[in-house]
C-alpha atoms as a PDB file:
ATOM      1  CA  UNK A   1     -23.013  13.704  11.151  1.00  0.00           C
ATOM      2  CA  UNK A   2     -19.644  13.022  10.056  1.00  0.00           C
ATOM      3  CA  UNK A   3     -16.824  14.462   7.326  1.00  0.00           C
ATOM      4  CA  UNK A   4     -15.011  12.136   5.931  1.00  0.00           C
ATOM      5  CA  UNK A   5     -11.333  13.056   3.717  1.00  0.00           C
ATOM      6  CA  UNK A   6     -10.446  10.164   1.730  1.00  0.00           C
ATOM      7  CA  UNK A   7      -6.841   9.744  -0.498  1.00  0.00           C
ATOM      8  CA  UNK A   8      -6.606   7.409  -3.078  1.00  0.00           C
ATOM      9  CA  UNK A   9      -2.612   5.713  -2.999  1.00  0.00           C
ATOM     10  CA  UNK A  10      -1.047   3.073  -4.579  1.00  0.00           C
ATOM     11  CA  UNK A  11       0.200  -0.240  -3.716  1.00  0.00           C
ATOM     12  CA  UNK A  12       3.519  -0.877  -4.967  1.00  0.00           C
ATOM     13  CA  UNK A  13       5.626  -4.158  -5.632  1.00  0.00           C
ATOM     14  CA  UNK A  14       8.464  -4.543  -3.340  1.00  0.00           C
ATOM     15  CA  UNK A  15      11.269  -6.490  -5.298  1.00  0.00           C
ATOM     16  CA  UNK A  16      15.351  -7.194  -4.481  1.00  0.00           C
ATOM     17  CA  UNK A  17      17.743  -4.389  -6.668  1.00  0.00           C
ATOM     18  CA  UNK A  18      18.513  -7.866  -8.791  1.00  0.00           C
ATOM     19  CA  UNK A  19      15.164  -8.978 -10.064  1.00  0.00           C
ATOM     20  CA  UNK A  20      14.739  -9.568 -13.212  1.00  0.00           C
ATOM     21  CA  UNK A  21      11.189  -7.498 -12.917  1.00  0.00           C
ATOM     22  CA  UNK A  22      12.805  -4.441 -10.998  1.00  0.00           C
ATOM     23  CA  UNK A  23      14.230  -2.927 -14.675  1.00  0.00           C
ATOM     24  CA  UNK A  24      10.822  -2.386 -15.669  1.00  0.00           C
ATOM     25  CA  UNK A  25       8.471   0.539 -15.077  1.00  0.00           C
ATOM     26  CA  UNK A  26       5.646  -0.882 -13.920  1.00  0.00           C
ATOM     27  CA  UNK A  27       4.488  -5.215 -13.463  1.00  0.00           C
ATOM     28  CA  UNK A  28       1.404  -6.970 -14.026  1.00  0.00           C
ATOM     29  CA  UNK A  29       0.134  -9.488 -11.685  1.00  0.00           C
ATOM     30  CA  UNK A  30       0.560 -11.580 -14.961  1.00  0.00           C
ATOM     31  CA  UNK A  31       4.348 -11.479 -14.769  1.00  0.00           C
ATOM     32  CA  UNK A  32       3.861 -12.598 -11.446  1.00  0.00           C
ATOM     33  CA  UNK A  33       2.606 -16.172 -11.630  1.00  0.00           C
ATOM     34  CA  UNK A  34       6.309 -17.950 -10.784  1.00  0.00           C
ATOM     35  CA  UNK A  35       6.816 -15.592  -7.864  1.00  0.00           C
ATOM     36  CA  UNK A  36       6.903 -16.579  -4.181  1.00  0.00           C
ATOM     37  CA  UNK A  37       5.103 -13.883  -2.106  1.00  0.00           C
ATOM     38  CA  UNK A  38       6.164 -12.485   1.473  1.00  0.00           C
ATOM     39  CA  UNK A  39       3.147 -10.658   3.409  1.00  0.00           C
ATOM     40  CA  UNK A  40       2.497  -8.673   6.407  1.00  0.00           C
ATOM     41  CA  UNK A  41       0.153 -10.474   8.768  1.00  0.00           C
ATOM     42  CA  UNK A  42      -3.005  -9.047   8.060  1.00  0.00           C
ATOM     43  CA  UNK A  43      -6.136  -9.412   6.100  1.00  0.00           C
ATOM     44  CA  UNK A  44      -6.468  -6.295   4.003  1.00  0.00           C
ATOM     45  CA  UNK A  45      -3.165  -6.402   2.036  1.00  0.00           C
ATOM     46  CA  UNK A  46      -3.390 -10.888   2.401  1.00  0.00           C
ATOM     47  CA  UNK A  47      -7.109 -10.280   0.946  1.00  0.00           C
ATOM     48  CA  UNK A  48      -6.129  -7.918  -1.721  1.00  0.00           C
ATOM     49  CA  UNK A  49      -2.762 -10.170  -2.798  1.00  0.00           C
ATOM     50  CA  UNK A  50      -5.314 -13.368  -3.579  1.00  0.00           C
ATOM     51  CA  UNK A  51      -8.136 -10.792  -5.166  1.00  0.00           C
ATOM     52  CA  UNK A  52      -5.083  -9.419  -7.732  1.00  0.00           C
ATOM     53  CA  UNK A  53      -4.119 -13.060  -8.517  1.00  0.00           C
ATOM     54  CA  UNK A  54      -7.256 -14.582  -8.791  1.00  0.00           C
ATOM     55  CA  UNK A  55      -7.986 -12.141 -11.448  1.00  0.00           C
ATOM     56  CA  UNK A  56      -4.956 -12.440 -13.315  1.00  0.00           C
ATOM     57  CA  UNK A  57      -5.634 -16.233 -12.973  1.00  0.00           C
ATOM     58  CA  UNK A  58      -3.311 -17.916 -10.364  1.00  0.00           C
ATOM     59  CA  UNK A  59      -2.889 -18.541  -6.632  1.00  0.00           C
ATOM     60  CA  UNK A  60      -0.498 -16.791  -5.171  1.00  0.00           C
ATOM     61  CA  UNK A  61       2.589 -18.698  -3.700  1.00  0.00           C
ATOM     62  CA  UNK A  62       2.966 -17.154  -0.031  1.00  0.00           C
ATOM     63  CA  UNK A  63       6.274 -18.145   1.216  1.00  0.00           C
ATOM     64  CA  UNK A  64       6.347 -16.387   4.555  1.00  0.00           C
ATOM     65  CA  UNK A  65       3.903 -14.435   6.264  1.00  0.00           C
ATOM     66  CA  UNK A  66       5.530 -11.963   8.911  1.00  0.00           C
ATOM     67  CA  UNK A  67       4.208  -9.806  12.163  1.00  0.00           C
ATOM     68  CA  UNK A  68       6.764  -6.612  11.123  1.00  0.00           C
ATOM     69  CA  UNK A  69       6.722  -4.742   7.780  1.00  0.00           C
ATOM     70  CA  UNK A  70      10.686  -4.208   8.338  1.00  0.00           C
ATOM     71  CA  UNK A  71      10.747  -8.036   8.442  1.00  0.00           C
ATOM     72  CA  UNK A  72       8.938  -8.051   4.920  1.00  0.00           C
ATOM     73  CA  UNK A  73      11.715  -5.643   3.616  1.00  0.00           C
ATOM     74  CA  UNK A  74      14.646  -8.276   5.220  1.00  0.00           C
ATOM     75  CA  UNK A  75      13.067 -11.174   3.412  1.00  0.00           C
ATOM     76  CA  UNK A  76      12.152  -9.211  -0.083  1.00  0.00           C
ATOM     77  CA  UNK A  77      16.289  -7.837   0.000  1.00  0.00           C
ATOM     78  CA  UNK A  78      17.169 -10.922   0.705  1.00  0.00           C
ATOM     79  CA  UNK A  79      15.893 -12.033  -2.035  1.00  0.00           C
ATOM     80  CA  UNK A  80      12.756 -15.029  -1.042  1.00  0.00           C
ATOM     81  CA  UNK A  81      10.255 -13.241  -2.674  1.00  0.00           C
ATOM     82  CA  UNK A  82       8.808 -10.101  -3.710  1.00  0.00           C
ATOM     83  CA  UNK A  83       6.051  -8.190  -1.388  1.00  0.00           C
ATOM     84  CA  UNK A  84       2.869  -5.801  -1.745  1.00  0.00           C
ATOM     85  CA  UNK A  85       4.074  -2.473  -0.178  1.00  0.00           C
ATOM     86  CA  UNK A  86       1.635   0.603   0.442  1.00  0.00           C
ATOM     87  CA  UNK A  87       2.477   3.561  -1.054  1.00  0.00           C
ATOM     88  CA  UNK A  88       1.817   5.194   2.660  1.00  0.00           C
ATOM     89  CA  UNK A  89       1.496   4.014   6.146  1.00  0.00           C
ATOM     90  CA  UNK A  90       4.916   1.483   5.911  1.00  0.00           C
ATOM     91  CA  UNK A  91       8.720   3.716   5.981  1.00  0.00           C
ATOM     92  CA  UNK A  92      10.224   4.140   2.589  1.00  0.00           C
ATOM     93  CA  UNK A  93      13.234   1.304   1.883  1.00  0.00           C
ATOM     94  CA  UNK A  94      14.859   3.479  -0.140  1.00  0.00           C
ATOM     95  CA  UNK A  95      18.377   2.464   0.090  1.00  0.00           C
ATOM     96  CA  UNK A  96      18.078  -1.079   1.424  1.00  0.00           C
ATOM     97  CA  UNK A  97      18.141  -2.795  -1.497  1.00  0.00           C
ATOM     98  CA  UNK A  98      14.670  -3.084  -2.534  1.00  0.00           C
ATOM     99  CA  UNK A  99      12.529  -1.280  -5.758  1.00  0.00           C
ATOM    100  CA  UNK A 100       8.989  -0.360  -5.566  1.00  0.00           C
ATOM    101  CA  UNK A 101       7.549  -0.840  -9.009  1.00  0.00           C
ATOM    102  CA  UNK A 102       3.778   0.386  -9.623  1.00  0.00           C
ATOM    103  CA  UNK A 103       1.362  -2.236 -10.236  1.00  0.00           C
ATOM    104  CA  UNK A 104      -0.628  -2.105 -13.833  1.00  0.00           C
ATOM    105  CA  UNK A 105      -4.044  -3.506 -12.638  1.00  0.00           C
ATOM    106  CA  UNK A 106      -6.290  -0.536 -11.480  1.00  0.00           C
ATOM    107  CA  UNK A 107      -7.043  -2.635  -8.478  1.00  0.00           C
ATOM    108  CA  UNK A 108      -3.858  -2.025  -6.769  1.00  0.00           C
ATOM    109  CA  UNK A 109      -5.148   1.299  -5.204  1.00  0.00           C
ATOM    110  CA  UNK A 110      -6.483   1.663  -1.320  1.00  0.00           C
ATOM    111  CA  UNK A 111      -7.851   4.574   0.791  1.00  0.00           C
ATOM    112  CA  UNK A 112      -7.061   6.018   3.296  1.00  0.00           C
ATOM    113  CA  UNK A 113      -9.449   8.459   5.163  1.00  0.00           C
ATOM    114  CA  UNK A 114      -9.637  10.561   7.826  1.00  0.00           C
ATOM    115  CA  UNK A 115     -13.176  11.431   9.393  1.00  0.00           C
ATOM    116  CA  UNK A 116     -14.671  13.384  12.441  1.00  0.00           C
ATOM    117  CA  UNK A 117     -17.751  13.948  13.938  1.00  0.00           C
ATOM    118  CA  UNK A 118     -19.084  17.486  12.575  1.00  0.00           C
ATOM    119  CA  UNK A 119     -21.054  17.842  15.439  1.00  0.00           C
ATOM    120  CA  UNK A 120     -18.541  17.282  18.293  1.00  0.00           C
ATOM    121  CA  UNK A 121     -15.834  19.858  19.902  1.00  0.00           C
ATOM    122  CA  UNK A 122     -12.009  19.304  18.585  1.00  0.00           C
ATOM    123  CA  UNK A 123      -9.639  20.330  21.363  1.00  0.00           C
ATOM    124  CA  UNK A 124      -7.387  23.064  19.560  1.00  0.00           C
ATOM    125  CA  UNK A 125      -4.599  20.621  18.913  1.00  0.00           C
ATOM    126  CA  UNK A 126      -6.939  17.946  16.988  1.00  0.00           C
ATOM    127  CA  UNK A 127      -8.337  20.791  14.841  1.00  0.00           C
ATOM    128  CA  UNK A 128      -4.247  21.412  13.681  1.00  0.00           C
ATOM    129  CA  UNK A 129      -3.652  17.359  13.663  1.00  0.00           C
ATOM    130  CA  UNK A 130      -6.597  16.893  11.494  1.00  0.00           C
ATOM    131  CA  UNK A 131      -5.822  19.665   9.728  1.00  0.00           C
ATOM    132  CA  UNK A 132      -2.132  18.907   9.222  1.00  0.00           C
ATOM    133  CA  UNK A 133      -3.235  15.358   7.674  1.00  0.00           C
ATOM    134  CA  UNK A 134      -5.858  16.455   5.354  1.00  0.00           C
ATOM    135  CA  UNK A 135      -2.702  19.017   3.960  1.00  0.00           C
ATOM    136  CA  UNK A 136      -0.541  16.075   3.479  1.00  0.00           C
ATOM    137  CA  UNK A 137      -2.846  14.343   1.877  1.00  0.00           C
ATOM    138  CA  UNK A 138      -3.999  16.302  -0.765  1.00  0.00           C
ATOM    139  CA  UNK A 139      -0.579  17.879  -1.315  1.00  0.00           C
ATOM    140  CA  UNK A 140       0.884  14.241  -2.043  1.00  0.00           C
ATOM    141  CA  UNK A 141      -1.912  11.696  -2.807  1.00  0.00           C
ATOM    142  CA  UNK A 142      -5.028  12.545  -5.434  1.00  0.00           C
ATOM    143  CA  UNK A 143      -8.079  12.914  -3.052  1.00  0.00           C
ATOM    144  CA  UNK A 144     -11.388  10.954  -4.810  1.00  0.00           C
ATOM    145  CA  UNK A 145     -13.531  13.730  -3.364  1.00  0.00           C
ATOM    146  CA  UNK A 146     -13.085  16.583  -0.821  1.00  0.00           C
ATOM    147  CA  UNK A 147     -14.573  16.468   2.451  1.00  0.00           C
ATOM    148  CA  UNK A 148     -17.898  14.821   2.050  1.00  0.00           C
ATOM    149  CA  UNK A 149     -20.920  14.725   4.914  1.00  0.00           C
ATOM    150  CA  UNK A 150     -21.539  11.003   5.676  1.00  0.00           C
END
């Protein structure tokens, strides 16, 4: 049997400090349309960028996609286009020239879980790790449900 911890966090909109978007509070994927797009190499985020446009009725114009998340920042400060960020699991940019703006579209939310094995031993120091996380995450990120039997 397993537990699984699950947090619910936002993904943001990278922009340059200059945008004409990064004044507002939050975007829609409809003010997006004329924007050229720089993602991180892989599917979940590339897969969620064409969902969110599809829906708000475009394709999105990818203008680079990069191996590095760093190299996503370079490119967005730069100014060549704006980027999907997650809330977690990328460092914060804060101070590189870049504004995260929350996206309006319900959509624009992931999980991320933890789970474990009820059944099996945790060394001593996996019991604290795991413990640690689930901490974190409910101190900082709203948690859909509390640890749940799968």
């Amino acid at each position: 049997q397993l537990t699984l911890v699950a947090a619910v966090v936002s993904i943001l909109l990278a922009l340059p400090l200059d945008h004409p978007l990064a004044a507002r509070d939050t975007i829609s994927f409809q003010d997006l349309r004329q924007e050229s797009f720089i993602q991180v190499n892989g599917k979940e985020l590339q897969d969620h960028l064409y969902a969110c446009c599809q829906e708000a009725g475009f394709e999105p114009n990818v203008a680079f996609v990069c191996d590095f998340p760093t190299t996503v920042c370079d490119f967005v400060e730069m100014g060549i286009g704006v980027a999907l960020f997650p809330e977690i699991t990328w460092y914060n940019p804060v101070g590189r020239g870049i504004v995260l703006r929350p996206l309006q579209e319900r959509t624009s939310r992931r999980y991320i879980s933890v789970s474990w094995r009820s059944s099996t031993y945790l060394s001593r120091n996996a019991r604290l790790f795991r413990d640690h996380l689930i901490g974190y995450m409910r101190e900082h990120y709203p948690l859909p449900d509390t640890e749940q039997p799968l």
